[in-house]
Protein backbone atom coordinates (compact mmCIF):
# COMPACT_ATOMS: atom_id res chain seq x y z
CA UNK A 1 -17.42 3.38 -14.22
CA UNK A 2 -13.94 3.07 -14.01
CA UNK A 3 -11.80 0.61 -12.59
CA UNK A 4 -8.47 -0.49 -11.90
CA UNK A 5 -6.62 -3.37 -13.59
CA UNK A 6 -4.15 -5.99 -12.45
CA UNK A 7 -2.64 -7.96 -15.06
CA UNK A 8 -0.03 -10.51 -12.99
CA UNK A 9 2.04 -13.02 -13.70
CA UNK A 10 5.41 -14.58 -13.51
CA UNK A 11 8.62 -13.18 -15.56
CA UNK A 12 8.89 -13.43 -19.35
CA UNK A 13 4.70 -13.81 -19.74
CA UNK A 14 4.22 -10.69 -22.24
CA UNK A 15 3.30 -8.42 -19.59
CA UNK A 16 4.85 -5.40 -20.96
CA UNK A 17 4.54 -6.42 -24.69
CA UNK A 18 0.10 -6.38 -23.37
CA UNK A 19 0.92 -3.12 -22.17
CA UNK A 20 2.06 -1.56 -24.59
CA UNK A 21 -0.22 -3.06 -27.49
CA UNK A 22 -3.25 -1.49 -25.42
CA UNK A 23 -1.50 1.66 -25.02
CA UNK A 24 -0.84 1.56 -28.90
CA UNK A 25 -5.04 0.84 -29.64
CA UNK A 26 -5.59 4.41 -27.35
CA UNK A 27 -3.00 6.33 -29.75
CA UNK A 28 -4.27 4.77 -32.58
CA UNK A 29 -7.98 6.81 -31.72
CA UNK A 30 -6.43 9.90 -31.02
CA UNK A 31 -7.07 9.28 -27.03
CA UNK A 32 -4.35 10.41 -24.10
CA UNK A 33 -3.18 8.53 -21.84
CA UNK A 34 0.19 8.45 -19.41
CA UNK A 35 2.78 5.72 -19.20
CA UNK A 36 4.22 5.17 -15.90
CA UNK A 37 7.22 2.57 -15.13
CA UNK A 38 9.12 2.31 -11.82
CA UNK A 39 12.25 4.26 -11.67
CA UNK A 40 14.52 1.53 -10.00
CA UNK A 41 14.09 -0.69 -13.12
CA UNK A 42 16.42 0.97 -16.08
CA UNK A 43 16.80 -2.69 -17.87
CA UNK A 44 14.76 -0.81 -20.63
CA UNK A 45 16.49 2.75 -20.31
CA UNK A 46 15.55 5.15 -17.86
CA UNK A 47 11.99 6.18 -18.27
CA UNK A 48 11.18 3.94 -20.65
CA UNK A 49 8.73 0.76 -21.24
CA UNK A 50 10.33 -1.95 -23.51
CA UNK A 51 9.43 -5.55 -24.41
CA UNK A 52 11.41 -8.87 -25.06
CA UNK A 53 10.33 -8.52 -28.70
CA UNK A 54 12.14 -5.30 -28.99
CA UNK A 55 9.02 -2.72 -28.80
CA UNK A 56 9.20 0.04 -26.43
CA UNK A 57 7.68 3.59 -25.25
CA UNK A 58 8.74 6.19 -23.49
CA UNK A 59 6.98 6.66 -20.02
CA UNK A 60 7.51 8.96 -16.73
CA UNK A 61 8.49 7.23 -14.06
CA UNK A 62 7.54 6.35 -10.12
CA UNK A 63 9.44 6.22 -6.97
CA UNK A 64 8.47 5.69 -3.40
CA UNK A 65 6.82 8.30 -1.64
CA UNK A 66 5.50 9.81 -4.80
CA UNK A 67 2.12 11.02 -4.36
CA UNK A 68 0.43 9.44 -7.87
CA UNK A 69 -3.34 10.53 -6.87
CA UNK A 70 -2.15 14.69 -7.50
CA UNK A 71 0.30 13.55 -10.20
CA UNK A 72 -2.32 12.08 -12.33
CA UNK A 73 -5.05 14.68 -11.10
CA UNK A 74 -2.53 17.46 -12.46
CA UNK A 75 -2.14 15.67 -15.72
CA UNK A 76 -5.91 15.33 -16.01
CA UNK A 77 -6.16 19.11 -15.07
CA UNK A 78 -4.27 19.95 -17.91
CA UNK A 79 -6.16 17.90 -20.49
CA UNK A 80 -8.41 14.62 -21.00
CA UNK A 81 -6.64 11.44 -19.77
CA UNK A 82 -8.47 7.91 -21.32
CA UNK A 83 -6.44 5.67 -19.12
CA UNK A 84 -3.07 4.99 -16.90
CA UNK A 85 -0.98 2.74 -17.55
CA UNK A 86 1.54 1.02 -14.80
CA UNK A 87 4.56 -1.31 -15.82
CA UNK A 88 6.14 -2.95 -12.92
CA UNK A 89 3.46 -2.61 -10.36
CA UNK A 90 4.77 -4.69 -7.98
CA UNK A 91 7.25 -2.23 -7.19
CA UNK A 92 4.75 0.22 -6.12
CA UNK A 93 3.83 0.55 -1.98
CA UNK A 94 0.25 -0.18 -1.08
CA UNK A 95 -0.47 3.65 -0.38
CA UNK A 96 0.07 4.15 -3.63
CA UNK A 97 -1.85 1.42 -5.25
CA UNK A 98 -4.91 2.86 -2.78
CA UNK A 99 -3.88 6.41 -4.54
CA UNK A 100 -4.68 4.67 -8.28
CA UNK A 101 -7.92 2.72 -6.84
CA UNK A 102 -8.44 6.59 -6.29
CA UNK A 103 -8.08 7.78 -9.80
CA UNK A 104 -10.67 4.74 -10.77
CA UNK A 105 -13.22 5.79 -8.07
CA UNK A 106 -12.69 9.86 -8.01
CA UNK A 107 -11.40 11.00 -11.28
CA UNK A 108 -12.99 8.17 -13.26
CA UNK A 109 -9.80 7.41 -15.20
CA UNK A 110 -9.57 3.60 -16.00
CA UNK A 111 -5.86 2.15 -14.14
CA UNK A 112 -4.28 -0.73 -15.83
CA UNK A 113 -1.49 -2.40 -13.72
CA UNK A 114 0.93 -5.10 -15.00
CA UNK A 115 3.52 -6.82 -13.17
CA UNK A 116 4.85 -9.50 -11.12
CA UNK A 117 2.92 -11.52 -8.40
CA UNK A 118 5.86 -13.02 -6.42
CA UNK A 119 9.54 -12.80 -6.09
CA UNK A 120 12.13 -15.20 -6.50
CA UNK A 121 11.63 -16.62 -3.36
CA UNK A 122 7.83 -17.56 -3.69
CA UNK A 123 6.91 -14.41 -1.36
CA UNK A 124 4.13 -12.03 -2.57
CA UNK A 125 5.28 -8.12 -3.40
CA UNK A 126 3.97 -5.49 -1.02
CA UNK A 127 2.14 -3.76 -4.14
CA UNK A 128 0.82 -6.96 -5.70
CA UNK A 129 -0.24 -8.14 -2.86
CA UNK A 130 -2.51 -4.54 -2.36
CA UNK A 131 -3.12 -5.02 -5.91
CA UNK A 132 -4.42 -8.32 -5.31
CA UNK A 133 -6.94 -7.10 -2.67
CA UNK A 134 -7.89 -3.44 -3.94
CA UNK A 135 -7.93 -4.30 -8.14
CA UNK A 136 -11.73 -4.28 -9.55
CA UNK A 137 -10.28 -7.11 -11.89
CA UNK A 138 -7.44 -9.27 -11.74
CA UNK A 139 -6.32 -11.11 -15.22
CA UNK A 140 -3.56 -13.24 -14.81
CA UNK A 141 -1.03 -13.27 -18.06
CA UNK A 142 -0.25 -16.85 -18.58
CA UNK A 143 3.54 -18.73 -19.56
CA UNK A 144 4.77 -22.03 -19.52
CA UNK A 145 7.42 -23.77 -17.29
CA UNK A 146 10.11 -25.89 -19.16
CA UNK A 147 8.24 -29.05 -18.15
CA UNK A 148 4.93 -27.54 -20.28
CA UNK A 149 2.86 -26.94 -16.79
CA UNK A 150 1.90 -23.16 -16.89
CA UNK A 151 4.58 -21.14 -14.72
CA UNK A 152 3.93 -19.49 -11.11
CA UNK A 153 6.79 -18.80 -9.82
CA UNK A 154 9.81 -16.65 -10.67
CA UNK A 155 13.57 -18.81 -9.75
CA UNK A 156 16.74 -17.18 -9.84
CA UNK A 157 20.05 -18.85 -10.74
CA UNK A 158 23.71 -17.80 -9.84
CA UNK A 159 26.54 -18.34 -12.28
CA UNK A 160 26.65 -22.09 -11.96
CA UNK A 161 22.66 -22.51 -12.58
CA UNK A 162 21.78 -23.13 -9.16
CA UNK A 163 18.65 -22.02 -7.37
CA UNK A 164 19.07 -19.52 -4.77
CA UNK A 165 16.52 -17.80 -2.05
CA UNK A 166 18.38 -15.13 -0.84
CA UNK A 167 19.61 -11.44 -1.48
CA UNK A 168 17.49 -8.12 -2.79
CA UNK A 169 14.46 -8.96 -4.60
CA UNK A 170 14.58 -5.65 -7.02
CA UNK A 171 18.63 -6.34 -7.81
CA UNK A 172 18.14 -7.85 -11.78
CA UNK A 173 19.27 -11.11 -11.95
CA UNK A 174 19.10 -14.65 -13.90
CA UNK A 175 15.29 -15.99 -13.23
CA UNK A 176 13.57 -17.83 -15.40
CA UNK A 177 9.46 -18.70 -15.10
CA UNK A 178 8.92 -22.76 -13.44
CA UNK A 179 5.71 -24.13 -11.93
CA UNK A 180 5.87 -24.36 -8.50
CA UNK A 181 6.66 -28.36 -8.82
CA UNK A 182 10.11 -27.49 -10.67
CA UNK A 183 10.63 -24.54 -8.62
CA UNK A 184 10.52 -26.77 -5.42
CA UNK A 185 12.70 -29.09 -7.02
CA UNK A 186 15.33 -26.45 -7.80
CA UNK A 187 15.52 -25.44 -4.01
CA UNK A 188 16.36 -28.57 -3.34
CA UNK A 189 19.36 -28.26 -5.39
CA UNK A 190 21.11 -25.25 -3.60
CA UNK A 191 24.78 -25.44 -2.70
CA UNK A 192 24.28 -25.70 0.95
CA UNK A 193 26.97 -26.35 3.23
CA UNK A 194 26.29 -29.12 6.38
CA UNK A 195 26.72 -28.55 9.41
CA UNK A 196 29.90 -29.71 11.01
CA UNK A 197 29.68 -33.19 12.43
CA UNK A 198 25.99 -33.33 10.56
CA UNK A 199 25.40 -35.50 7.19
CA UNK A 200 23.17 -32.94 4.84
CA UNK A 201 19.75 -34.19 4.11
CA UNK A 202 19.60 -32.84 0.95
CA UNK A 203 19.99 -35.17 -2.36
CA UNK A 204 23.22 -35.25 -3.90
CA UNK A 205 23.10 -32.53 -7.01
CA UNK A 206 25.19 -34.75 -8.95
CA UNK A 207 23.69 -37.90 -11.01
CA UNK A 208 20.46 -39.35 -11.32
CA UNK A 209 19.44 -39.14 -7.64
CA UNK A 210 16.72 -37.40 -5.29
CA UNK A 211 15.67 -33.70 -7.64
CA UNK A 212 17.01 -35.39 -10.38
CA UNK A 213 14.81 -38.61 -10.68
CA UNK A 214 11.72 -36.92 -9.39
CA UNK A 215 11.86 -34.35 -12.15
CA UNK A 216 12.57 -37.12 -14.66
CA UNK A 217 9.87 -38.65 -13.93
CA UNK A 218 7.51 -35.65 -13.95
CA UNK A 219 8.78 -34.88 -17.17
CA UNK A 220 8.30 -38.49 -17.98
CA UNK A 221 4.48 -38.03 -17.15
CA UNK A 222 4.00 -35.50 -18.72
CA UNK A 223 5.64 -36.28 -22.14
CA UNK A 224 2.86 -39.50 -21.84
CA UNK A 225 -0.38 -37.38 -21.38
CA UNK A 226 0.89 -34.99 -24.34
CA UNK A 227 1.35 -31.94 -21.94
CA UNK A 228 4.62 -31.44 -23.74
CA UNK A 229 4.95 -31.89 -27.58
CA UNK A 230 8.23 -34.18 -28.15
CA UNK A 231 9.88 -31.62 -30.32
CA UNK A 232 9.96 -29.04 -27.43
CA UNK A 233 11.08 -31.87 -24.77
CA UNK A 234 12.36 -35.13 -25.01
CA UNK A 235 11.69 -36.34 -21.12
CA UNK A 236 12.74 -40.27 -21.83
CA UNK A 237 16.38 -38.84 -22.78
CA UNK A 238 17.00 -36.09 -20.49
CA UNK A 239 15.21 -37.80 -17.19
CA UNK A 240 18.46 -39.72 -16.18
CA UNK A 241 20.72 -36.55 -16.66
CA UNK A 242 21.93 -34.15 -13.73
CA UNK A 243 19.99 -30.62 -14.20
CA UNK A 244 22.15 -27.65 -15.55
């Protein structure tokens, strides 16, 4: 029986690089398939599937309202189809994730999904989140924070490395992969005006105060328990310093 796949994670985990190293095993026996890739991400090209490590694919691509249970029924019509493949999932709406739980259930064609779980500011994407309740598996693809913990969450950064929580969640941006513990400690470090007549809760960005000193210490711990070898990170030296 078929079923559909969602492979999640946070950015810069492998997820397309998976992807397209499965798709490559179905070529490699001579077996069909179709490579689909949202059409608001180009970072890649245009219809096109590429990876970090500088392997690629060309693919068709998906936009909202697009009706993916006759697309990939048409394709089927016109020849055998071993399996779909979906890069950047999380972009697709939750009809259309119920359309490829459709192809799994009615047209028997296997679905494999990959892409993000949350955005930038911790908040689940309408099509993972479908994913997450409608996929017949769920396989998370694993990275590591800077700190060695294995990343959750996705952060962006704004020209002067700061943390922010705000704007379009498809606009490409600086993020980087941080467990949620670094993450949270990054919020704390936005550039947040006070109130007038108010003194601003929030530590002081600058030195070895508040963020700073909790992360150090974090670090610290886990530089002790061998989390983090000491030629990625060296905690003892970098715990006093402000964060960049």
């Amino acid at each position: 029986m078929a079923k559909l796949y969602f492979h999640y994670s946070t950015m810069n985990a492998g997820k397309s690089t998976l992807l397209l190293q499965a798709a490559h095993n179905y070529r490699e026996r001579g077996m069909d398939m179709l490579l689909l890739t949202a059409a608001l991400d180009g970072r890649a090209g245009q219809g096109r599937i590429g990876s970090r490590i500088g392997i690629g694919a060309a693919a068709e691509t998906f936009a909202a309202g697009d009706d993916l249970l006759a697309r990939i029924a048409e394709r089927q019509a016109a020849g055998p189809l071993a399996c779909v493949f979906v890069d950047e999932a999380q972009f697709l709406a939750p009809d259309q994730v119920w359309q490829l739980a459709q192809v799994a259930d009615d047209l028997s064609i296997p679905v494999m999904a990959y892409g993000l779980r949350v955005d930038f500011r911790g908040a689940l994407f309408p099509g993972s989140a479908a994913l997450l309740a409608l996929a017949d598996d769920l396989r998370e693809v694993r990275t590591i924070c800077h700190c060695g913990r294995k990343a959750t969450m996705v952060v962006r950064h704004d020209a002067q490395g700061r943390a922010v929580t705000d704007g379009h969640r498809c606009r490409s941006a600086a993020t980087k992969p941080m467990c949620r513990s670094a993450a949270a400690i990054g919020a704390t470090r936005r550039a947040v005006a006070p109130r007038p007549g108010r003194r601003s809760r929030r530590p002081d960005p600058g030195g070895a105060t508040g963020a700073v000193r909790l992360q150090g210490l974090r670090r610290a711990r886990c530089a002790q328990s061998g989390a983090v070898p000491s030629a990625i990170v060296s905690c003892a030296s970098n715990a006093a310093r402000p964060l960049r």
